[in-house]
C-alpha atoms as a PDB file:
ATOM      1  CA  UNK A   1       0.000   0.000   0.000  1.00  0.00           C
ATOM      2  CA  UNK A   2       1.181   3.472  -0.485  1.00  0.00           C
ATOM      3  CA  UNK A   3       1.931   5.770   2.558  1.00  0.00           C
ATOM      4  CA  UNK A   4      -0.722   8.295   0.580  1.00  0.00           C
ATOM      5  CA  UNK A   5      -3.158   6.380   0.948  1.00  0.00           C
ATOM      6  CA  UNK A   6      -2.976   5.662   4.846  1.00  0.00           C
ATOM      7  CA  UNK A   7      -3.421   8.445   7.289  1.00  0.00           C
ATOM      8  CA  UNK A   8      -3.367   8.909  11.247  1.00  0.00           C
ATOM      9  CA  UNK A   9      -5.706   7.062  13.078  1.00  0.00           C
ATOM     10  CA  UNK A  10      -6.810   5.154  10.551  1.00  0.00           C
ATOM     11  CA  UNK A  11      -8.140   0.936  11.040  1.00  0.00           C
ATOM     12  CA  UNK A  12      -5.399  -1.391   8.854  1.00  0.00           C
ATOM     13  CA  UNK A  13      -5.106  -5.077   8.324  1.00  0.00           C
ATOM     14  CA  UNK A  14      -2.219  -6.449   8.415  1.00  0.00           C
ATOM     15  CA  UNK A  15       0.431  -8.999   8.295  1.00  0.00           C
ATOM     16  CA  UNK A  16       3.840  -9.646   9.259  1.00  0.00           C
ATOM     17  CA  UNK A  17       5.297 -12.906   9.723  1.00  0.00           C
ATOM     18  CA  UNK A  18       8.273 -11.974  12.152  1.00  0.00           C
ATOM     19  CA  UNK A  19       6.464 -10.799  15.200  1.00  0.00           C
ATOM     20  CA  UNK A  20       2.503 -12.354  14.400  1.00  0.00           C
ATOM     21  CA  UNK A  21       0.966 -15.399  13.301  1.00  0.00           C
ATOM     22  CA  UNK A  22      -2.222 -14.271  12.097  1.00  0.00           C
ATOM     23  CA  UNK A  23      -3.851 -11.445   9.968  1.00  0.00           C
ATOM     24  CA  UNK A  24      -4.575  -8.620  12.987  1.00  0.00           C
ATOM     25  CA  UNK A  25      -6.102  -5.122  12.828  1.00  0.00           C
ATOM     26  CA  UNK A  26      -4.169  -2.353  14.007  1.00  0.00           C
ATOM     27  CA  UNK A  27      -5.017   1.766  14.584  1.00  0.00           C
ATOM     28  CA  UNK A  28      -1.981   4.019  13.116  1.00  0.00           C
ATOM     29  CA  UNK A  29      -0.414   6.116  15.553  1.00  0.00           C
ATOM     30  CA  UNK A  30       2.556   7.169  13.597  1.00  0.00           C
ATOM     31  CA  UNK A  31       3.762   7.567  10.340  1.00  0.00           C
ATOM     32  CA  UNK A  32       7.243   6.859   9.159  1.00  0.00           C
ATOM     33  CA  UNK A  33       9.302   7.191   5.617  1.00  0.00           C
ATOM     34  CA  UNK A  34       7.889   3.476   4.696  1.00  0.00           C
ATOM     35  CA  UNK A  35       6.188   1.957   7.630  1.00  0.00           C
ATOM     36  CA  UNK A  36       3.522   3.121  10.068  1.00  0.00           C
ATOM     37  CA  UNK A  37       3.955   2.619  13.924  1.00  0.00           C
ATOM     38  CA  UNK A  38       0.421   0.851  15.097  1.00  0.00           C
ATOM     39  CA  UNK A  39      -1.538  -0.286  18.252  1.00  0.00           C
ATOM     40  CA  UNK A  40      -3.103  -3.410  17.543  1.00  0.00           C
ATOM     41  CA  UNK A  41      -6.624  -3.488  18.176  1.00  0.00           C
ATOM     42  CA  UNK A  42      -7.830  -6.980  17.000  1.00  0.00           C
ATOM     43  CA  UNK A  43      -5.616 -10.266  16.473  1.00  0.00           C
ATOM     44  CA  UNK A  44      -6.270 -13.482  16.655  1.00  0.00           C
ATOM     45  CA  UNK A  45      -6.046 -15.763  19.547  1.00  0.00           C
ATOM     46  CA  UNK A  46      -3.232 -17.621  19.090  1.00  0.00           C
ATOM     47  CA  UNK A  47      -1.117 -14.032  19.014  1.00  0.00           C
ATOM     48  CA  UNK A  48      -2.278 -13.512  22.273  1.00  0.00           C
ATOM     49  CA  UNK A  49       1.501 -13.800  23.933  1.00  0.00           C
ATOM     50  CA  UNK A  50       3.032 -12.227  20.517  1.00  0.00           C
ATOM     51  CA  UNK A  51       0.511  -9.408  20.966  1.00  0.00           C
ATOM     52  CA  UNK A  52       1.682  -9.129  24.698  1.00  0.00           C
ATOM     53  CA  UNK A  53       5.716  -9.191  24.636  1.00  0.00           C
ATOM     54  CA  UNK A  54       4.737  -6.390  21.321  1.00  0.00           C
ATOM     55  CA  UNK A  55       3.239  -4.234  23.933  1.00  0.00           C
ATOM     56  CA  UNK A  56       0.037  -3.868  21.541  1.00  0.00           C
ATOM     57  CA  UNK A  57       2.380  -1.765  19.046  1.00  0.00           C
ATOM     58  CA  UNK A  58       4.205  -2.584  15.929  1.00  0.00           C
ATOM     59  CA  UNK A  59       5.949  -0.822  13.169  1.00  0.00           C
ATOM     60  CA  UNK A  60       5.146  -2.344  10.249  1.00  0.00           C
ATOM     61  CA  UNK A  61       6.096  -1.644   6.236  1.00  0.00           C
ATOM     62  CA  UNK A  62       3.630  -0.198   4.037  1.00  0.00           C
ATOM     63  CA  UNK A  63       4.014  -3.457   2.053  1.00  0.00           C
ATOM     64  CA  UNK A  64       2.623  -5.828   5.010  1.00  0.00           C
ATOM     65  CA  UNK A  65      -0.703  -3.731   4.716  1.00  0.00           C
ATOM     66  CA  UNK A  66      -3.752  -5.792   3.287  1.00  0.00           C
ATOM     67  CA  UNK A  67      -6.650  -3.340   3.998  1.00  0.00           C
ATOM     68  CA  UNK A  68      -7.266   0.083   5.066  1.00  0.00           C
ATOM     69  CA  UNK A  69     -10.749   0.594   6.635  1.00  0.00           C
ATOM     70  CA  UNK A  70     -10.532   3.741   7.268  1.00  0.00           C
ATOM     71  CA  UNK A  71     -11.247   6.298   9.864  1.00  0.00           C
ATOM     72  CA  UNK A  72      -8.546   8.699  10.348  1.00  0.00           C
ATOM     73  CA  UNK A  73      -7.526  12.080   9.074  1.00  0.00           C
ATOM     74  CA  UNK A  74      -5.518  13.402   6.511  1.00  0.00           C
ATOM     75  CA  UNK A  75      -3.884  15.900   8.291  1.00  0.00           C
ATOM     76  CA  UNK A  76      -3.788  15.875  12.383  1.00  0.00           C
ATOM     77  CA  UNK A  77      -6.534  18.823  13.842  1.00  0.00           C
ATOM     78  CA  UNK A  78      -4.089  21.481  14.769  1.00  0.00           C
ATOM     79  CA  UNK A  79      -3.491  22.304  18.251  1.00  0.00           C
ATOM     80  CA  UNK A  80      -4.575  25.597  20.121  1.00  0.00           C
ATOM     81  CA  UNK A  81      -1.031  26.852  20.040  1.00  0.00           C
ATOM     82  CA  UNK A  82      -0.756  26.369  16.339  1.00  0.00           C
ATOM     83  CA  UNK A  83      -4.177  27.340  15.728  1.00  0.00           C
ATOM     84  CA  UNK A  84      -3.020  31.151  17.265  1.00  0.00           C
ATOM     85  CA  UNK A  85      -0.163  31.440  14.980  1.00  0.00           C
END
């Protein structure tokens, strides 16, 4: 997937075979040059320990990205400081 297309906060599927078993659903936090830093949200039950020692994040490439459902924002809602300037 291209990093265009994804933006903060938005719902991706994913998989990685390193660090999780399974297909898992994960809510973008922060965007890097060519990966995205996520919390998972939803994984399956066998990645219950994997999901656990991961701290429910994960930086994963563009590339391991299956679906993007949505949900975020193109641009993060500026805050009240840069709002005044």
């Amino acid at each position: 997937m291209n990093k265009e297309d994804i933006h903060l906060g938005d719902s991706l599927e994913c998989k990685v075979k390193e660090d999780m078993e399974k297909p898992f659903t994960g809510t973008v936090q922060k965007m890097y040059e060519n990966s995205a830093l996520l919390d998972i949200t939803d994984y399956a039950a066998a990645d219950k320990q994997n999901v656990a020692e991961l701290n429910f994040k994960i930086v994963i490439n563009f590339k391991a990205i299956r679906k993007n459902f949505g949900g975020g924002h193109a641009d993060p809602e500026p805050t009240a400081e840069e709002a005044e300037n």
